[in-house]
N, C-alpha and C. Protein backbone atom coordinates (compact mmCIF):
# COMPACT_ATOMS: atom_id res chain seq x y z
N UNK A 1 0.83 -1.20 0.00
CA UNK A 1 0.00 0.00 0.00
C UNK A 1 0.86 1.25 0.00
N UNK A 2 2.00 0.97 -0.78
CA UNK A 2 2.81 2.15 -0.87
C UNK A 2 2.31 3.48 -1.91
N UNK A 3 3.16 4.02 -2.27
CA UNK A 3 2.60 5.39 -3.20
C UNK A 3 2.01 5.05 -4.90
N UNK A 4 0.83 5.53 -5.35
CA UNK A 4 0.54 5.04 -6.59
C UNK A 4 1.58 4.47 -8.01
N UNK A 5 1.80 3.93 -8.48
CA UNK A 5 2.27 3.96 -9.87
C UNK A 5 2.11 4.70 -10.91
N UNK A 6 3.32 4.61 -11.91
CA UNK A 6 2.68 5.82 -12.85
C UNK A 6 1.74 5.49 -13.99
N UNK A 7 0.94 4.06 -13.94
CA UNK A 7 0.10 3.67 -14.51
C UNK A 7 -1.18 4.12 -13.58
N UNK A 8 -1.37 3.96 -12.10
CA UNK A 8 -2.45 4.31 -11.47
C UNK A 8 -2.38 6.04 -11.57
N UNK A 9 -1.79 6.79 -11.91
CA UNK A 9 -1.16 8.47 -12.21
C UNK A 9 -2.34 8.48 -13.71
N UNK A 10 -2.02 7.82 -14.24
CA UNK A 10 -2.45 7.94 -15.78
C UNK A 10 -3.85 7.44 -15.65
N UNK A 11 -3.98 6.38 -15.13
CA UNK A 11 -5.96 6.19 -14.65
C UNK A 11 -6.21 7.21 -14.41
N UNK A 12 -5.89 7.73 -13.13
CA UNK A 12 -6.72 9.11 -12.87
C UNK A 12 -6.51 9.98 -13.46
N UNK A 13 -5.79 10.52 -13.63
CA UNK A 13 -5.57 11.59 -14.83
C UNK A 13 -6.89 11.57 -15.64
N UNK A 14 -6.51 10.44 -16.51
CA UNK A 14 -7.80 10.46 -17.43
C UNK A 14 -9.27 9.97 -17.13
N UNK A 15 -9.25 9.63 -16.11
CA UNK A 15 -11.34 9.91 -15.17
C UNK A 15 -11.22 11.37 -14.78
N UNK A 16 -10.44 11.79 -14.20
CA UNK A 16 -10.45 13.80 -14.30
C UNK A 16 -10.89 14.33 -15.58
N UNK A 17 -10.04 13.89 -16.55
CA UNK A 17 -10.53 14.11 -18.05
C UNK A 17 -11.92 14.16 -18.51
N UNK A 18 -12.16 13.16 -18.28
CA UNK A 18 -13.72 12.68 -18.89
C UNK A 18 -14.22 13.23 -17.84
N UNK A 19 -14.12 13.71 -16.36
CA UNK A 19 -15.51 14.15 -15.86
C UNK A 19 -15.85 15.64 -15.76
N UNK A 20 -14.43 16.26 -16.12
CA UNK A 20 -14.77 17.37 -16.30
C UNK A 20 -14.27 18.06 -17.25
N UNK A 21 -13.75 17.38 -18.61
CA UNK A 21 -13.50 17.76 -20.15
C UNK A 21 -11.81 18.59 -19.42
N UNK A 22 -11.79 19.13 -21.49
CA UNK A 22 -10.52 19.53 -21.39
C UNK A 22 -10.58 21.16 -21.04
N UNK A 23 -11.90 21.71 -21.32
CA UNK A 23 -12.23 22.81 -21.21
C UNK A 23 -12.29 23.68 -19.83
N UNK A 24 -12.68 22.72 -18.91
CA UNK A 24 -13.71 23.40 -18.09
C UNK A 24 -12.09 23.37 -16.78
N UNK A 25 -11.18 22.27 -16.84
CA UNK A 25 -10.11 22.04 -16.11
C UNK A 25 -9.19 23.72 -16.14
N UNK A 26 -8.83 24.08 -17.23
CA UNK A 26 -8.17 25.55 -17.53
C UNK A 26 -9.08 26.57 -16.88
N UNK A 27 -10.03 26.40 -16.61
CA UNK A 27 -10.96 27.73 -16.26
C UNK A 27 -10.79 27.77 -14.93
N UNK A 28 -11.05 26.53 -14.49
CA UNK A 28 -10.82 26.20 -12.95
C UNK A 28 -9.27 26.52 -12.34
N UNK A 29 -8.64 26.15 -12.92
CA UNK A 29 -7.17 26.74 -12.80
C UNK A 29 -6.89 28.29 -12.63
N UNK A 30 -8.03 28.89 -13.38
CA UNK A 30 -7.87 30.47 -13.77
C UNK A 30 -8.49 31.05 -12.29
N UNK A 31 -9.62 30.28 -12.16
CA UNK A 31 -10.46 31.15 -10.96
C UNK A 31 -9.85 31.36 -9.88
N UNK A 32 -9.11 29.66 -9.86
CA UNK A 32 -8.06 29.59 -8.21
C UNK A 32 -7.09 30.71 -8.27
N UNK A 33 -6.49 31.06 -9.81
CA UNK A 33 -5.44 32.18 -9.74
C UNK A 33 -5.57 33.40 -9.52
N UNK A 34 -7.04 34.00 -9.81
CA UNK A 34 -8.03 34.89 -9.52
C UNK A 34 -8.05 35.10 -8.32
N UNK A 35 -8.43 34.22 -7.12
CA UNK A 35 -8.59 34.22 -6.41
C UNK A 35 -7.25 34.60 -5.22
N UNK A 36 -6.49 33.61 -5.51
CA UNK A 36 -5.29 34.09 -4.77
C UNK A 36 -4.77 35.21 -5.07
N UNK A 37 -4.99 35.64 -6.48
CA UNK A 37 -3.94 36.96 -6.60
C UNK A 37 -5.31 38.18 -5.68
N UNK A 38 -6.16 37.67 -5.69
CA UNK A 38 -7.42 38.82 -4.91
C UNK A 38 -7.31 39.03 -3.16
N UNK A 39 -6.72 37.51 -2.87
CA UNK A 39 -6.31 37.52 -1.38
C UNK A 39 -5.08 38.33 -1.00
N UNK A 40 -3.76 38.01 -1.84
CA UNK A 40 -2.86 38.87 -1.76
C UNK A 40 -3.04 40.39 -1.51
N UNK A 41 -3.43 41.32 -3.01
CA UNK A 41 -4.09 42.46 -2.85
C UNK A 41 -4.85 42.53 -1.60
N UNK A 42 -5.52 41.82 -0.81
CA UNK A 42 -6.02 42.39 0.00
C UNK A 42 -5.45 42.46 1.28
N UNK A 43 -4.76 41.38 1.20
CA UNK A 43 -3.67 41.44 2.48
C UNK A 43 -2.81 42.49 2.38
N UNK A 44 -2.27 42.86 1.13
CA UNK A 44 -1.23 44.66 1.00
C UNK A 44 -1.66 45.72 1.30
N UNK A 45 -3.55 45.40 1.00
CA UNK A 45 -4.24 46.94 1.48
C UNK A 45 -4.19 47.02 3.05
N UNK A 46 -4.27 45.81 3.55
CA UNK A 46 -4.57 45.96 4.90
C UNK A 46 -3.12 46.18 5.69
N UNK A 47 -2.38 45.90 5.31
CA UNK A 47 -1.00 46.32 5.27
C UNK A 47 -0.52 47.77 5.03
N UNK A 48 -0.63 48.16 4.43
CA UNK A 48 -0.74 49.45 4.16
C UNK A 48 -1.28 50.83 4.96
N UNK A 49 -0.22 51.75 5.13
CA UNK A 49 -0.79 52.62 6.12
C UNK A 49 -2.12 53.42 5.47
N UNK A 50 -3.05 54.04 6.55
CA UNK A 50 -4.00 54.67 6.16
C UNK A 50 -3.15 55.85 5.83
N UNK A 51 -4.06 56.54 4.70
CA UNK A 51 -3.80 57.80 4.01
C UNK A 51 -4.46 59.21 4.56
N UNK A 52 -4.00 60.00 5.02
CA UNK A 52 -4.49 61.43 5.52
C UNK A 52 -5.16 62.24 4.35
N UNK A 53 -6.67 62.65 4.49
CA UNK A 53 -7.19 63.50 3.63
C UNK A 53 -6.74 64.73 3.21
N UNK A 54 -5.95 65.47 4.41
CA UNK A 54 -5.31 66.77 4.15
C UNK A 54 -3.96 66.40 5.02
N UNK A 55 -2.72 66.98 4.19
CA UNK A 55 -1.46 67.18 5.00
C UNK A 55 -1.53 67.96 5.79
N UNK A 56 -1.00 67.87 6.98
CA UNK A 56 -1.10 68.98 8.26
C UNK A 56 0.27 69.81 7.78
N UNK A 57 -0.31 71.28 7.69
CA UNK A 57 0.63 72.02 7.02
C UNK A 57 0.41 73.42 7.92
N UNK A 58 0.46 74.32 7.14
CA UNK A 58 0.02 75.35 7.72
C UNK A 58 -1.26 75.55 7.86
N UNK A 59 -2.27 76.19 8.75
CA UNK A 59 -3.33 76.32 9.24
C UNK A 59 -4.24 77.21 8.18
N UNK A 60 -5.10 77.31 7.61
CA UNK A 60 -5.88 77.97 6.73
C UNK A 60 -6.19 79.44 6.89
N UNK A 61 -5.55 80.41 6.26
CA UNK A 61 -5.54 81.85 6.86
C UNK A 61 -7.47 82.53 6.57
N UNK A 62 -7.79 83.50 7.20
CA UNK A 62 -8.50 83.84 6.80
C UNK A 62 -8.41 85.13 6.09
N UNK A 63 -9.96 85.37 5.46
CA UNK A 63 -9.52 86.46 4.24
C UNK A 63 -9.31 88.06 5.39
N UNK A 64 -8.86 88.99 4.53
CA UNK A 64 -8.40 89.98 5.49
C UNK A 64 -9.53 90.68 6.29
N UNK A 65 -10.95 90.70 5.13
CA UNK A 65 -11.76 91.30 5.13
C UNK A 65 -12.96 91.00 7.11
N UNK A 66 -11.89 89.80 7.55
CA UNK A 66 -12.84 89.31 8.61
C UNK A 66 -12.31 89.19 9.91
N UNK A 67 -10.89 89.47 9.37
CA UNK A 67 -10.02 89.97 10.78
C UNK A 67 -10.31 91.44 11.38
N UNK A 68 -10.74 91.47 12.58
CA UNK A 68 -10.93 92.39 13.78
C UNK A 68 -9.63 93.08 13.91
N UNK A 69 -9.58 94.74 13.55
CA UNK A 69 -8.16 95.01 14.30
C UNK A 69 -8.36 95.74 15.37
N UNK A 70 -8.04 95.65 16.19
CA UNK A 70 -8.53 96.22 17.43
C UNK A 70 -7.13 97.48 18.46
């Protein structure tokens, strides 16, 4: 009951074949790659520092017309 042969390799292989064609195997391949590359990206966003809406810079002057001189 050791590890398959490469005749029992080639059985299955080809019942994979026939049960789900040659077509439909590549697509399935695609989605899983889809998928992981979608997990990644999301693990970098969350990684990623949050972004500040405004740089803290200088303070917003007001117009002259509303300054009090006293």
């Amino acid at each position: 009951m050791g590890s398959f042969s490469l005749f029992h390799w080639i059985v299955v292989l080809a019942a994979v074949m026939l049960l789900f064609g040659t077509k439909r195997i590549p697509q399935a391949m695609g989605d899983i790659a889809r998928g992981m590359k979608q997990f990644r990206n999301g693990l970098r966003e969350d990684e990623s520092p949050e972004v500040q809406a405004a740089p803290a810079g200088r303070p917003a002057e007001l117009p002259r017309d509303t300054v009090s001189r006293t």
